[in-house]
N, C-alpha and C. Protein backbone atom coordinates (compact mmCIF):
# COMPACT_ATOMS: atom_id res chain seq x y z
N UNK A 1 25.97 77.62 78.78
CA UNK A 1 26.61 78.23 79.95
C UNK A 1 28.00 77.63 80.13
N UNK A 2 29.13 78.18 80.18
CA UNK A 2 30.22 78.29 80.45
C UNK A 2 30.43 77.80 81.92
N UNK A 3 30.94 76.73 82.73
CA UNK A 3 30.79 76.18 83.57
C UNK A 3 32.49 76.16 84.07
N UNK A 4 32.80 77.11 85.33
CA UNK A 4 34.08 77.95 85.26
C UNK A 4 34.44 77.40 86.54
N UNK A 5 34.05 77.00 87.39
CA UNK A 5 33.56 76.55 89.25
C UNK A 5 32.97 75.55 89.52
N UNK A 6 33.40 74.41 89.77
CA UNK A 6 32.32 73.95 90.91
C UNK A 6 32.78 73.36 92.20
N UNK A 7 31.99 73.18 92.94
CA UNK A 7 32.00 72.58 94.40
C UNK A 7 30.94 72.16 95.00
N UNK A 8 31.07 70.82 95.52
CA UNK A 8 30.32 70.27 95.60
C UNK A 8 30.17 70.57 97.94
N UNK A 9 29.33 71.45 97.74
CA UNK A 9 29.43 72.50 98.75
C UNK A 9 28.34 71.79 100.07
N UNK A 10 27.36 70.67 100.16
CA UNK A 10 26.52 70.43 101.13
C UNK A 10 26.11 68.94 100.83
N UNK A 11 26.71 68.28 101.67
CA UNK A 11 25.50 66.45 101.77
C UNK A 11 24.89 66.55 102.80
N UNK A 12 23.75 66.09 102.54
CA UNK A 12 22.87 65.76 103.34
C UNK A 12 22.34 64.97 103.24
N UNK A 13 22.83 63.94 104.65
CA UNK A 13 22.26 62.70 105.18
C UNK A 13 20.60 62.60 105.47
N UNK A 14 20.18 61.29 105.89
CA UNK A 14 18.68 61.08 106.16
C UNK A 14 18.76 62.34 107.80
N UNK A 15 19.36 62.53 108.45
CA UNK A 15 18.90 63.31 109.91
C UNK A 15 19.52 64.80 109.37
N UNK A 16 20.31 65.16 108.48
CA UNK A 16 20.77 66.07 108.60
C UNK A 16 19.85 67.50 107.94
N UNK A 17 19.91 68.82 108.22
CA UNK A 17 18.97 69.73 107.59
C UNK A 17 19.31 70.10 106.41
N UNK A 18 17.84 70.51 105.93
CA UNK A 18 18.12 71.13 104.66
C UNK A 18 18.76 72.36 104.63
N UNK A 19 19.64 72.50 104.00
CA UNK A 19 20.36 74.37 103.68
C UNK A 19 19.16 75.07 103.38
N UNK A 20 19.69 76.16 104.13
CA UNK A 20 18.80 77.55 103.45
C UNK A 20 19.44 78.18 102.26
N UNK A 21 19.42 77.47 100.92
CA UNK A 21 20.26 78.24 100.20
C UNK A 21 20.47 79.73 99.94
N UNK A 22 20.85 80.59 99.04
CA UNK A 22 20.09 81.66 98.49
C UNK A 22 20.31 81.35 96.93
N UNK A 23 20.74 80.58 96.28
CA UNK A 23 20.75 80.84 94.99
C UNK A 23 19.94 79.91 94.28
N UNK A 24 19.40 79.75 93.06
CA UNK A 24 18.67 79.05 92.46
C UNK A 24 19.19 77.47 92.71
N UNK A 25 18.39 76.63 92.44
CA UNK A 25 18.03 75.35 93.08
C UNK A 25 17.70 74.22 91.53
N UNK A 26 18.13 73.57 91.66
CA UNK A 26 18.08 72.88 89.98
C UNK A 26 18.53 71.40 90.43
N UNK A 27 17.10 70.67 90.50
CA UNK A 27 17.34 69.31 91.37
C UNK A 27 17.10 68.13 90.18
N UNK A 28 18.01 67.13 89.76
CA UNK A 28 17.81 65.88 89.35
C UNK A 28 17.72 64.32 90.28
N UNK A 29 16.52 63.78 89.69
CA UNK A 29 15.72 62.88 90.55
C UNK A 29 15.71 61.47 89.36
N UNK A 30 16.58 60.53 89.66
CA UNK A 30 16.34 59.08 89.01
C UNK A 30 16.09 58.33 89.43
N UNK A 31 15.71 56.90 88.84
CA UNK A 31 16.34 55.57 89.89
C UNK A 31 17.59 55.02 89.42
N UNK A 32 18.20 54.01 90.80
CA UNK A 32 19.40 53.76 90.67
C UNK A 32 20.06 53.22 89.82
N UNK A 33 21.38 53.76 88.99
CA UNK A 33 22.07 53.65 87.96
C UNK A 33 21.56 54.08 86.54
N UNK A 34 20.40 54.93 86.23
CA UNK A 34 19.82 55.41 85.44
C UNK A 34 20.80 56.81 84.98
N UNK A 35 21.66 57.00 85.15
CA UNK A 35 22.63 57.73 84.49
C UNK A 35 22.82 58.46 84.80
N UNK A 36 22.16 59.74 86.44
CA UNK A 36 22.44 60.83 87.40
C UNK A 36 23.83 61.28 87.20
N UNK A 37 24.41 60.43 87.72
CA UNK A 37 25.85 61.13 87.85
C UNK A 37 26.83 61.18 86.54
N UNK A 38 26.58 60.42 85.60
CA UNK A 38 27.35 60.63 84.52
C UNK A 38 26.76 62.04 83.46
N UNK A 39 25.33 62.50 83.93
CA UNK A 39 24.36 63.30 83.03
C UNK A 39 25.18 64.70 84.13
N UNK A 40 25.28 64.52 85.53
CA UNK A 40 25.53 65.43 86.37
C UNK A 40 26.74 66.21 85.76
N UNK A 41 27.68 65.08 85.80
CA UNK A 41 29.27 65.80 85.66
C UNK A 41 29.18 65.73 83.98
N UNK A 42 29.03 65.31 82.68
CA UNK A 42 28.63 65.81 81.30
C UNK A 42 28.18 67.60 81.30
N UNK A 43 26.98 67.93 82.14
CA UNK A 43 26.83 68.79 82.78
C UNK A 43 27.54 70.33 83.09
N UNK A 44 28.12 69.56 84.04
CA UNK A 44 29.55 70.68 84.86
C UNK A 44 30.62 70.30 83.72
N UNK A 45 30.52 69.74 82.47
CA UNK A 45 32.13 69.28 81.97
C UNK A 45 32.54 69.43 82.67
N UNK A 46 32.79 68.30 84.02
CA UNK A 46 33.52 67.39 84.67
C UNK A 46 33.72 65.79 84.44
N UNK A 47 35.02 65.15 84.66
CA UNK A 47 34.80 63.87 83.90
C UNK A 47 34.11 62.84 85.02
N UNK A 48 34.57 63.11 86.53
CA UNK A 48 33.95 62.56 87.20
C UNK A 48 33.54 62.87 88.91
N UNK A 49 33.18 64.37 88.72
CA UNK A 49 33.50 64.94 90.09
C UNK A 49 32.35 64.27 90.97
N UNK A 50 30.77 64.30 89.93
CA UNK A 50 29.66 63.67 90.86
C UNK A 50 30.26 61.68 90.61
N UNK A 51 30.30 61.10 91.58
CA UNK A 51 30.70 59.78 91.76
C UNK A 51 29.49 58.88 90.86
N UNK A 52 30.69 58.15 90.15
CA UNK A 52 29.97 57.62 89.50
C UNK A 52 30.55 55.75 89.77
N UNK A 53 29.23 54.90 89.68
CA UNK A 53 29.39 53.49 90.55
C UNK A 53 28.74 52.07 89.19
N UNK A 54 29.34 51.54 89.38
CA UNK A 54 28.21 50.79 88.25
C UNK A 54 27.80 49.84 89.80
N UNK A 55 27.56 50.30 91.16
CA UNK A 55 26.41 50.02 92.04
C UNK A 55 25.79 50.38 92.44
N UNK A 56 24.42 50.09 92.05
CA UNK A 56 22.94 50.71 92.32
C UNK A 56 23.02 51.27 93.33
N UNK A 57 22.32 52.35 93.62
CA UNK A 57 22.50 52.40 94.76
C UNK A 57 23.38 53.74 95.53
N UNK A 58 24.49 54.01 95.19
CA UNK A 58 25.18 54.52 95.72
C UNK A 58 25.07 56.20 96.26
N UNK A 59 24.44 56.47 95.56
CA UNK A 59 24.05 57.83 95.98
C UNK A 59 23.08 57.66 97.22
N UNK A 60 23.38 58.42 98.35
CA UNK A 60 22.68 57.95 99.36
C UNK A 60 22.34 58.64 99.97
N UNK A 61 22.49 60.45 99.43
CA UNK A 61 22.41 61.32 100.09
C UNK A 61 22.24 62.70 99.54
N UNK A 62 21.88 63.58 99.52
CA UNK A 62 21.33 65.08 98.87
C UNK A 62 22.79 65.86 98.66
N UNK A 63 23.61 65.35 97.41
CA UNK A 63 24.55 66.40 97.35
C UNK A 63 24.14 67.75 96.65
N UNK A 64 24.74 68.99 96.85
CA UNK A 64 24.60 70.31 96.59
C UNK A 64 25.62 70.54 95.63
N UNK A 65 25.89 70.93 94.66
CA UNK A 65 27.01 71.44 93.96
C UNK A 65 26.45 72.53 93.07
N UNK A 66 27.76 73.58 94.08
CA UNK A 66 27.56 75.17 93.70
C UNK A 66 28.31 75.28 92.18
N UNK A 67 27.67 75.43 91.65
CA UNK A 67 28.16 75.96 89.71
C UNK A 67 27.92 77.55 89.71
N UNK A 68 29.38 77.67 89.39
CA UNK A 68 29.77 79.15 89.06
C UNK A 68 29.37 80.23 90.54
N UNK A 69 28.98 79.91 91.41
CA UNK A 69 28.46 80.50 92.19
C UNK A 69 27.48 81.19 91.80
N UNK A 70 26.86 80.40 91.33
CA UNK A 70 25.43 81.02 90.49
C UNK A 70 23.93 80.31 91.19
N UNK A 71 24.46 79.12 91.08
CA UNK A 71 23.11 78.43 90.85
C UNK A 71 23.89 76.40 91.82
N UNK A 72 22.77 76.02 92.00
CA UNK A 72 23.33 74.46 92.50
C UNK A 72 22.37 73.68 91.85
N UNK A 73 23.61 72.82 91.65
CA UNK A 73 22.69 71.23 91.29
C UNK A 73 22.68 70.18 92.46
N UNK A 74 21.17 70.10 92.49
CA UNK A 74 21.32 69.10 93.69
C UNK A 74 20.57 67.54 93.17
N UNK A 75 21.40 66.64 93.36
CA UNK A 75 21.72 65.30 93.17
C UNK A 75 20.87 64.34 94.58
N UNK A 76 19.56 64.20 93.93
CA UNK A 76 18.66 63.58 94.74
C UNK A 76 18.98 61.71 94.82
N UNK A 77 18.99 61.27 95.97
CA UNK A 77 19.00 59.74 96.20
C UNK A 77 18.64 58.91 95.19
N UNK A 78 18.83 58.08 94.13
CA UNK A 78 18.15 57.09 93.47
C UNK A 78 17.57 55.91 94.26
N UNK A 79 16.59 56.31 93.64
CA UNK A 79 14.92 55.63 94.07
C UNK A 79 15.43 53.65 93.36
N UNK A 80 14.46 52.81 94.07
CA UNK A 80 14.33 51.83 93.10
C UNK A 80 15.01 51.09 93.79
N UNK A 81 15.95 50.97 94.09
CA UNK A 81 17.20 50.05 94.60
C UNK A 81 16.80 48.75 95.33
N UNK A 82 16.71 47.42 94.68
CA UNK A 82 15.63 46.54 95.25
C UNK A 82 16.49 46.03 96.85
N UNK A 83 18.16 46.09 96.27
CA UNK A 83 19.02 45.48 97.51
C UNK A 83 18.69 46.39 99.16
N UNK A 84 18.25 47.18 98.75
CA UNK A 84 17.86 48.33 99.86
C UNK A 84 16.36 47.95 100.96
N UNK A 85 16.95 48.05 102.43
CA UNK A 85 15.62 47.41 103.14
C UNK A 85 14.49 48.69 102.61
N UNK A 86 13.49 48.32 103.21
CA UNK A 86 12.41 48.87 103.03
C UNK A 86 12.19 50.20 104.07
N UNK A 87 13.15 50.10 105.57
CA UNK A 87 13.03 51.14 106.03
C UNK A 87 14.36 52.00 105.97
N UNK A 88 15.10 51.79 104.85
CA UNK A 88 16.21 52.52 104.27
C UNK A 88 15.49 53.34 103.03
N UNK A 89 14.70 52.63 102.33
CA UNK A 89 13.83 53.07 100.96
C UNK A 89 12.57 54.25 101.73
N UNK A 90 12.10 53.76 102.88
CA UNK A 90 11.28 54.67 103.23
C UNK A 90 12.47 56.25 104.13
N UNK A 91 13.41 56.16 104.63
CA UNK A 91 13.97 57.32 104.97
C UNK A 91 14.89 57.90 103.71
N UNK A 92 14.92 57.39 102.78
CA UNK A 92 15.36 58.03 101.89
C UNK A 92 14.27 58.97 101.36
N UNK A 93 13.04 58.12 101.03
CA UNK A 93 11.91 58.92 100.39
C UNK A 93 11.42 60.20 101.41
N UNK A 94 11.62 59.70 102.46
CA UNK A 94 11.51 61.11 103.58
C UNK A 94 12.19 62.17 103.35
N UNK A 95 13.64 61.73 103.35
CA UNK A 95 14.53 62.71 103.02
C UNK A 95 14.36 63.77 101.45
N UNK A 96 13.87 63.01 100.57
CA UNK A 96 13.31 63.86 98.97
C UNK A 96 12.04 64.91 99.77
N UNK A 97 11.30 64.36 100.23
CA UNK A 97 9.99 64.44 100.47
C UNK A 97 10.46 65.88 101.37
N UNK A 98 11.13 65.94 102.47
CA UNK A 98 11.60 67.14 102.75
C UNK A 98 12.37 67.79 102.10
N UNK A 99 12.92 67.60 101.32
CA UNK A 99 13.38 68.63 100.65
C UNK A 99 12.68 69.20 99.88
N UNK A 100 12.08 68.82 99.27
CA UNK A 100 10.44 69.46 97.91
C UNK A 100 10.09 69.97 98.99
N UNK A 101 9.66 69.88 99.87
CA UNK A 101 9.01 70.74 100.83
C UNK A 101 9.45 71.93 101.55
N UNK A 102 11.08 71.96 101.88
CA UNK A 102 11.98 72.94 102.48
C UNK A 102 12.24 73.57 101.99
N UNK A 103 12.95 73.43 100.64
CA UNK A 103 13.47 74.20 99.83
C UNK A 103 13.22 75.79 99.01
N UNK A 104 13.64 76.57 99.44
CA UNK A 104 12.80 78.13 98.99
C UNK A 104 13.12 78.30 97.63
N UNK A 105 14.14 77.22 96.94
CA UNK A 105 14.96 78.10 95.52
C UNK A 105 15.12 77.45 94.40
N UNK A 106 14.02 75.74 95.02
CA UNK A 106 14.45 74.55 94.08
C UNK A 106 12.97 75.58 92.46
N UNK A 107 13.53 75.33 91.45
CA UNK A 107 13.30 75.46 90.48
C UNK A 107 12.27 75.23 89.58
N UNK A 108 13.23 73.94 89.26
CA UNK A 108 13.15 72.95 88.30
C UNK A 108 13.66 71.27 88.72
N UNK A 109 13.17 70.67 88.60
CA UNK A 109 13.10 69.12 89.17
C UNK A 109 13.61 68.24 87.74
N UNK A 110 14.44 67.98 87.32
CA UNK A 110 14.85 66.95 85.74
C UNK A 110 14.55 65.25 85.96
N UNK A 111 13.40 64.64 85.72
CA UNK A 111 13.52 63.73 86.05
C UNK A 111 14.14 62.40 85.51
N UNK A 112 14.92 61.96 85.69
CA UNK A 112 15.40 60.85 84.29
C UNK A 112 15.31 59.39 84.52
N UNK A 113 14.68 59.12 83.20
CA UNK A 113 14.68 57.34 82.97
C UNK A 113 15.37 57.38 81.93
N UNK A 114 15.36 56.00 82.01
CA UNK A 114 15.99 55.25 80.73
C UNK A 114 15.27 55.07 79.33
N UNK A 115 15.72 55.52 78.54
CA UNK A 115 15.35 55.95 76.74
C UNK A 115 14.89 54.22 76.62
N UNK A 116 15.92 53.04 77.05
CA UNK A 116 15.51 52.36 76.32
C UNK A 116 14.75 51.14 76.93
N UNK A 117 14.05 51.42 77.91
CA UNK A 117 13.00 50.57 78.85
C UNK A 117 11.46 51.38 79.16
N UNK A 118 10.58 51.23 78.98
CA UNK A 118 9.17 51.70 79.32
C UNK A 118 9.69 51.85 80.79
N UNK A 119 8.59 53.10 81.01
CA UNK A 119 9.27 53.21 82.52
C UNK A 119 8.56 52.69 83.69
N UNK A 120 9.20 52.50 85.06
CA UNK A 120 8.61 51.17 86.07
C UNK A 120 7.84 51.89 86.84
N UNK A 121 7.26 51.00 87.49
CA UNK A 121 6.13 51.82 88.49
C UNK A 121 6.93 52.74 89.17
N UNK A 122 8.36 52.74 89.65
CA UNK A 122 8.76 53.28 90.56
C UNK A 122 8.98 54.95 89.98
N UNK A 123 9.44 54.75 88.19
CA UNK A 123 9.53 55.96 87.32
C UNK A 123 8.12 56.96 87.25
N UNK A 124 6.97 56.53 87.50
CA UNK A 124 6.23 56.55 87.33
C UNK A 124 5.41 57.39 88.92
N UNK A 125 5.55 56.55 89.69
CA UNK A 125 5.22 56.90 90.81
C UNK A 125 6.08 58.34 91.49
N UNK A 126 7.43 58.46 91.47
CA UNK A 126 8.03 59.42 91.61
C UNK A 126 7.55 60.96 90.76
N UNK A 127 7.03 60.35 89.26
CA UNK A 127 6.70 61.57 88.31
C UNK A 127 5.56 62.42 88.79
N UNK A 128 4.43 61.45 89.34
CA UNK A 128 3.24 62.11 90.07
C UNK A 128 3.24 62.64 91.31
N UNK A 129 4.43 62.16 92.18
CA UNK A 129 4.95 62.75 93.31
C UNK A 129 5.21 64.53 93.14
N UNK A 130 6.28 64.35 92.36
CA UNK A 130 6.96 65.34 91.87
C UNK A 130 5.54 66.59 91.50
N UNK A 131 4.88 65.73 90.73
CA UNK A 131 3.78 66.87 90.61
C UNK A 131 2.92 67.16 91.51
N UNK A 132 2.59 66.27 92.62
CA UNK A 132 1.89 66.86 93.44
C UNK A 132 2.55 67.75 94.67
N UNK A 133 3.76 67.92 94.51
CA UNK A 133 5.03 69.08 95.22
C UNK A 133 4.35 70.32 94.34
N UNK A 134 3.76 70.03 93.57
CA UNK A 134 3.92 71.75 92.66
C UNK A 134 4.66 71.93 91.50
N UNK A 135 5.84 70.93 91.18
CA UNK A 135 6.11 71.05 90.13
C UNK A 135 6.21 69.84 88.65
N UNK A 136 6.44 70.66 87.42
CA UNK A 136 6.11 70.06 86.41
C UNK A 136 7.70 69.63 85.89
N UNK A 137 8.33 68.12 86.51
CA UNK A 137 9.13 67.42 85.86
C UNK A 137 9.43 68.51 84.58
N UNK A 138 10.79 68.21 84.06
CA UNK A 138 11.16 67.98 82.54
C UNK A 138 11.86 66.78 82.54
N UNK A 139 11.36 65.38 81.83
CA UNK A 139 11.95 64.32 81.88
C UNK A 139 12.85 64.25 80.77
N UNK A 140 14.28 64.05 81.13
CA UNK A 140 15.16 63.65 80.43
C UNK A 140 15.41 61.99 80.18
N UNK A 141 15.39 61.33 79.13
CA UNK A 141 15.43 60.11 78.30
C UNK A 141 16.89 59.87 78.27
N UNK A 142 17.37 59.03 79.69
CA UNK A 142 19.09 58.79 79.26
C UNK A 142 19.65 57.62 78.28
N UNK A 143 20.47 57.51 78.07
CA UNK A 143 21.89 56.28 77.51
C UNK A 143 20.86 56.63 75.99
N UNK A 144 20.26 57.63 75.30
CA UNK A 144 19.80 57.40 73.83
C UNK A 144 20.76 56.81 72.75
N UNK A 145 22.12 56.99 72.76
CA UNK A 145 23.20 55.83 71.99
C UNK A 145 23.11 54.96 72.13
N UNK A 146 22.35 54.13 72.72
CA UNK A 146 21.90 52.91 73.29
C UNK A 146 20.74 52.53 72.57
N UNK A 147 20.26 53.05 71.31
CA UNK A 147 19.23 52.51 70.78
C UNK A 147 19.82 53.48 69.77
N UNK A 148 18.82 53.28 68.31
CA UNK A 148 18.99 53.79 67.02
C UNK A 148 17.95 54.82 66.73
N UNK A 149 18.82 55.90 66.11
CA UNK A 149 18.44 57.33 66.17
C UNK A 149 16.82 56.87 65.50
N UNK A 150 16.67 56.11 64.65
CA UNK A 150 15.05 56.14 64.53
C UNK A 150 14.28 55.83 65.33
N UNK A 151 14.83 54.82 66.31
CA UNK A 151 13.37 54.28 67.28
C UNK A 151 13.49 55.34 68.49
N UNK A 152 14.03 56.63 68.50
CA UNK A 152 14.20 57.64 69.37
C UNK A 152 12.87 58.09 70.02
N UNK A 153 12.37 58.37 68.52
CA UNK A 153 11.19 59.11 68.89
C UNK A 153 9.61 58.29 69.49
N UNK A 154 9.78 57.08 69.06
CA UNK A 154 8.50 55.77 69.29
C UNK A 154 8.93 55.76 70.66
N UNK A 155 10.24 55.44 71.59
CA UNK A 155 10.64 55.19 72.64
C UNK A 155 10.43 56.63 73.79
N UNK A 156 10.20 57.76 73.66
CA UNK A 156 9.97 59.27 73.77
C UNK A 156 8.52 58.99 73.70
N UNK A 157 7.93 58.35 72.42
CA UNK A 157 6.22 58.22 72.88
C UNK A 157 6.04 57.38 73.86
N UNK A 158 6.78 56.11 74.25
CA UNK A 158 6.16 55.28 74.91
C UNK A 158 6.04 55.93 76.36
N UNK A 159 7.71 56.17 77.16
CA UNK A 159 7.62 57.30 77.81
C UNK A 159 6.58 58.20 78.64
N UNK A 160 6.28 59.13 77.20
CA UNK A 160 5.35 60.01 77.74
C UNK A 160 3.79 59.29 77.63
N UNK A 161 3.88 58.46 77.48
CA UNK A 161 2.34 57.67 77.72
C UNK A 161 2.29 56.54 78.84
N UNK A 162 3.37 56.12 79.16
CA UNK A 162 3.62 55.75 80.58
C UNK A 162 3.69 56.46 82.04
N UNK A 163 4.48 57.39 81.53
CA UNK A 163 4.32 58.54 82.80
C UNK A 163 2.59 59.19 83.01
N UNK A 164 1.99 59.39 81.81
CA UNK A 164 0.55 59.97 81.60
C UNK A 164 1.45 61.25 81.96
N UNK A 165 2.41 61.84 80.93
CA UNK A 165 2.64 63.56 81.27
C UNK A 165 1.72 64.34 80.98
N UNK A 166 1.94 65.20 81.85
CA UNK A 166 0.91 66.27 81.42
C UNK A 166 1.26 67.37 80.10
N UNK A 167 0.32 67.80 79.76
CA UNK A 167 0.63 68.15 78.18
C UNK A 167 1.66 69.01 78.43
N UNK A 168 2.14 69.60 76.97
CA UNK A 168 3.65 70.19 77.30
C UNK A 168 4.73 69.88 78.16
N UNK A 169 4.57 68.19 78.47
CA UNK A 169 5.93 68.08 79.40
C UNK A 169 7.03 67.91 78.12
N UNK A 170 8.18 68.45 78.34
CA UNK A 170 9.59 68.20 77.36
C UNK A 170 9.69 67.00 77.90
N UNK A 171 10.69 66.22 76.96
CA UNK A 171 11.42 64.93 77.32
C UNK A 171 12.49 64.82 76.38
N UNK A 172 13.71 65.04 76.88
CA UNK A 172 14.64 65.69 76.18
C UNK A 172 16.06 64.33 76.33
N UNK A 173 15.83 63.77 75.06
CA UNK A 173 16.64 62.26 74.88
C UNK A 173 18.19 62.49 75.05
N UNK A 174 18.91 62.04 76.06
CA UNK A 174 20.47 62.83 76.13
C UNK A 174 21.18 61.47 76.20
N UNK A 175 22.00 62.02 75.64
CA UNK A 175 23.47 60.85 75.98
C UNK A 175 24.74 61.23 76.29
N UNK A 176 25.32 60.56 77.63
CA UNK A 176 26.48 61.15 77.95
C UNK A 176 27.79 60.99 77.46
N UNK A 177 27.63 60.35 76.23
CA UNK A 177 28.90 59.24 75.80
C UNK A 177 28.92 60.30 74.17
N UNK A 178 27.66 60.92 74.02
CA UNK A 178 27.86 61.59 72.30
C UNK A 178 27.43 63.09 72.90
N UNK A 179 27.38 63.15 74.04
CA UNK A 179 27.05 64.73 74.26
C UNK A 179 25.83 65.47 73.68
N UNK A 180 24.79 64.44 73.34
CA UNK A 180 23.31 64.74 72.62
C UNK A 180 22.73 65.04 74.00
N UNK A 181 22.02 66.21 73.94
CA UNK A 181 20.76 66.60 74.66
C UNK A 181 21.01 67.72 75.81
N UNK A 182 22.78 67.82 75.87
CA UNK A 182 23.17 69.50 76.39
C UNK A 182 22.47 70.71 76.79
N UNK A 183 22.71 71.06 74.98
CA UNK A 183 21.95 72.10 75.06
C UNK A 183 20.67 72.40 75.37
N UNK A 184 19.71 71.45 75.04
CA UNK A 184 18.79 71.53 75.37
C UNK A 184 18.44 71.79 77.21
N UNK A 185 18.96 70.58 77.82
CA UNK A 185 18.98 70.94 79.27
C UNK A 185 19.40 72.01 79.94
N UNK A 186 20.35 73.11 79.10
CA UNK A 186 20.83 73.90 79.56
C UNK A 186 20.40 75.43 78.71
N UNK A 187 19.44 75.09 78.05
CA UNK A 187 18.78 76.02 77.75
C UNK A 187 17.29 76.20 79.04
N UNK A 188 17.02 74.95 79.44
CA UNK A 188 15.78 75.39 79.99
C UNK A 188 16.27 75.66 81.89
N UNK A 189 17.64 75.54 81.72
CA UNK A 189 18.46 76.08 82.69
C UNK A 189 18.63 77.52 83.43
N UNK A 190 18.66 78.00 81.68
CA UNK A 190 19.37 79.46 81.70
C UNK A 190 18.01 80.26 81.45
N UNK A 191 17.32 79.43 81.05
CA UNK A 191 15.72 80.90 80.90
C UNK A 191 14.57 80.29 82.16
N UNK A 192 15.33 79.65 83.40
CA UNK A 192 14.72 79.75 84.52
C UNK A 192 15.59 80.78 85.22
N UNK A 193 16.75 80.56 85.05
CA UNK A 193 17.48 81.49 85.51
C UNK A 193 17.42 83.46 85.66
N UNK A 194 16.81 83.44 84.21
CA UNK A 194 16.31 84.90 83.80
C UNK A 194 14.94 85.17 84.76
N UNK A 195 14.07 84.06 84.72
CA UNK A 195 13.04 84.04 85.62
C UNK A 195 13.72 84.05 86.92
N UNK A 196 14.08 83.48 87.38
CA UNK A 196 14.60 83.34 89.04
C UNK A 196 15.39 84.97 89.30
N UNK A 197 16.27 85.41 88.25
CA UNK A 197 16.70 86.64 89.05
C UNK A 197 15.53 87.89 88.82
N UNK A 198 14.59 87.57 87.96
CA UNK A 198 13.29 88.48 87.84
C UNK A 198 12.50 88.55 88.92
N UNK A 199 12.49 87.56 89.50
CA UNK A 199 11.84 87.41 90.56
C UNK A 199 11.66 88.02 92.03
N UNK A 200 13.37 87.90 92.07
CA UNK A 200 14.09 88.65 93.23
C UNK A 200 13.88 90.35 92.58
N UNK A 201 14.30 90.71 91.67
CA UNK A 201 14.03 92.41 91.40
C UNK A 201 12.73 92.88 91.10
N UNK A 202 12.12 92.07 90.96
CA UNK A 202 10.24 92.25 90.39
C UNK A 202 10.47 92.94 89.14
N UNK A 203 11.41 92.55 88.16
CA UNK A 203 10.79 92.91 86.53
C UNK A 203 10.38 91.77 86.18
N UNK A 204 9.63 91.97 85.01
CA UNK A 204 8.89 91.10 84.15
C UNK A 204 9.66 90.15 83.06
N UNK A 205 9.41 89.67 82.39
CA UNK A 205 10.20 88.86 81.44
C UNK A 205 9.06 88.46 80.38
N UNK A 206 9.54 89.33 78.86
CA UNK A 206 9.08 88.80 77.66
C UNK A 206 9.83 87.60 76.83
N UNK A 207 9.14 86.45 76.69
CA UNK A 207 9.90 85.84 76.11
C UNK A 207 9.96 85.74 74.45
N UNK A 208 10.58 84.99 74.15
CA UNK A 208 11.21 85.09 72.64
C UNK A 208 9.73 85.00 71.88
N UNK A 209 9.18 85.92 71.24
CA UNK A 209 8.39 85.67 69.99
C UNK A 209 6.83 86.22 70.81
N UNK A 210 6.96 87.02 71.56
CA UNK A 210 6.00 87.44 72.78
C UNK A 210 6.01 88.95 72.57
N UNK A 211 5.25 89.43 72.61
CA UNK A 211 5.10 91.15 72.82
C UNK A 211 4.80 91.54 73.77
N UNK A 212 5.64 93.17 73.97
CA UNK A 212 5.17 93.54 75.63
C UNK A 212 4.00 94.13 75.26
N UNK A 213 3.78 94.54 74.16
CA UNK A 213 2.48 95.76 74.14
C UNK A 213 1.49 95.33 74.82
């Protein structure tokens, strides 16, 4: 997808409401400094429109950013942050927690850890969250230049045997520094997308290698 627009169009604080959007909803969920905002703006090929901090932490709030006037990416709080009190960590988690819940248009949920650490209770605990909202994560594996293209795939098993994914979860190893794992994210972008405007007109959708007969 050709990425022609953006604007970063709604924050939302711990008191403030959720938008009623109308357009598709495409939410990424990390913990802090796990690579959100550099995966965000890679993304939008932007170099640094979503803020990027080497302090934990910094995202503190539900940004919205309208792409192409199509669709938004919304940039969920990073979880984890140990410097953070406990009733800052709990109104943040409120604040996710309503939004999975408010939201009429959210999608797809991308969840991302780090390629080159087994992931923490907190990676872990968020993944089963996420699924008990209703939806099924696609976990993205960040900084993969950060380890060697062979131990890619052992580090992808460990991963998905830490999380306990459920079968068929993708986990799609990206790096924002070699531009590995793009397409992929933005393929499972664009054929929710076909679904999401099917939805609204009530046609059907055959997919690739599927028969209507």
């Amino acid at each position: 997808m050709h990425v022609r627009s953006v604007n970063l169009e709604t924050v939302c604080g711990i008191t403030s409401k959720i938008p009623d959007n109308q357009m598709l909803e495409i939410a990424f969920a990390g913990k802090s400094n796990v690579g959100k905002s550099s995966l965000i703006n890679c993304m939008m090929n932007r170099k640094s429109y979503a803020r990027i901090s080497q302090k934990p932490g910094k995202t503190q709030t539900i940004n919205f950013y309208n792409i192409n006037d199509a669709l938004y990416f919304v940039d969920l709080p990073g979880y984890g942050f140990a410097k953070v009190s406990q009733d800052v960590k709990k109104k943040w988690g409120k604040m996710i927690e309503n939004y999975l819940m408010q939201s009429k248009q959210l999608r797809i949920i991308f969840l991302l850890v780090d390629i080159r650490h087994e992931p923490s209770k907190n990676d872990v605990d968020m993944y089963h969250w996420i699924l008990r909202y209703g939806f099924n994560p696609i976990v993205i594996a960040t900084k993969a230049d950060k380890i060697s293209r062979g131990a890619i795939q052992k580090h992808v098993g460990i991963i998905r045997k830490t999380l306990q994914c459920i079968e068929g979860t993708p986990i799609i190893p990206f790096s924002s520094l070699k531009k590995t794992g793009i397409e992929e994210v933005w393929e499972y972008i664009e054929e929710m997308m076909k679904y999401y405007e099917a939805e609204k007109t009530g046609e059907s959708i055959v997919l690739e290698g599927e028969s209507d007969e």
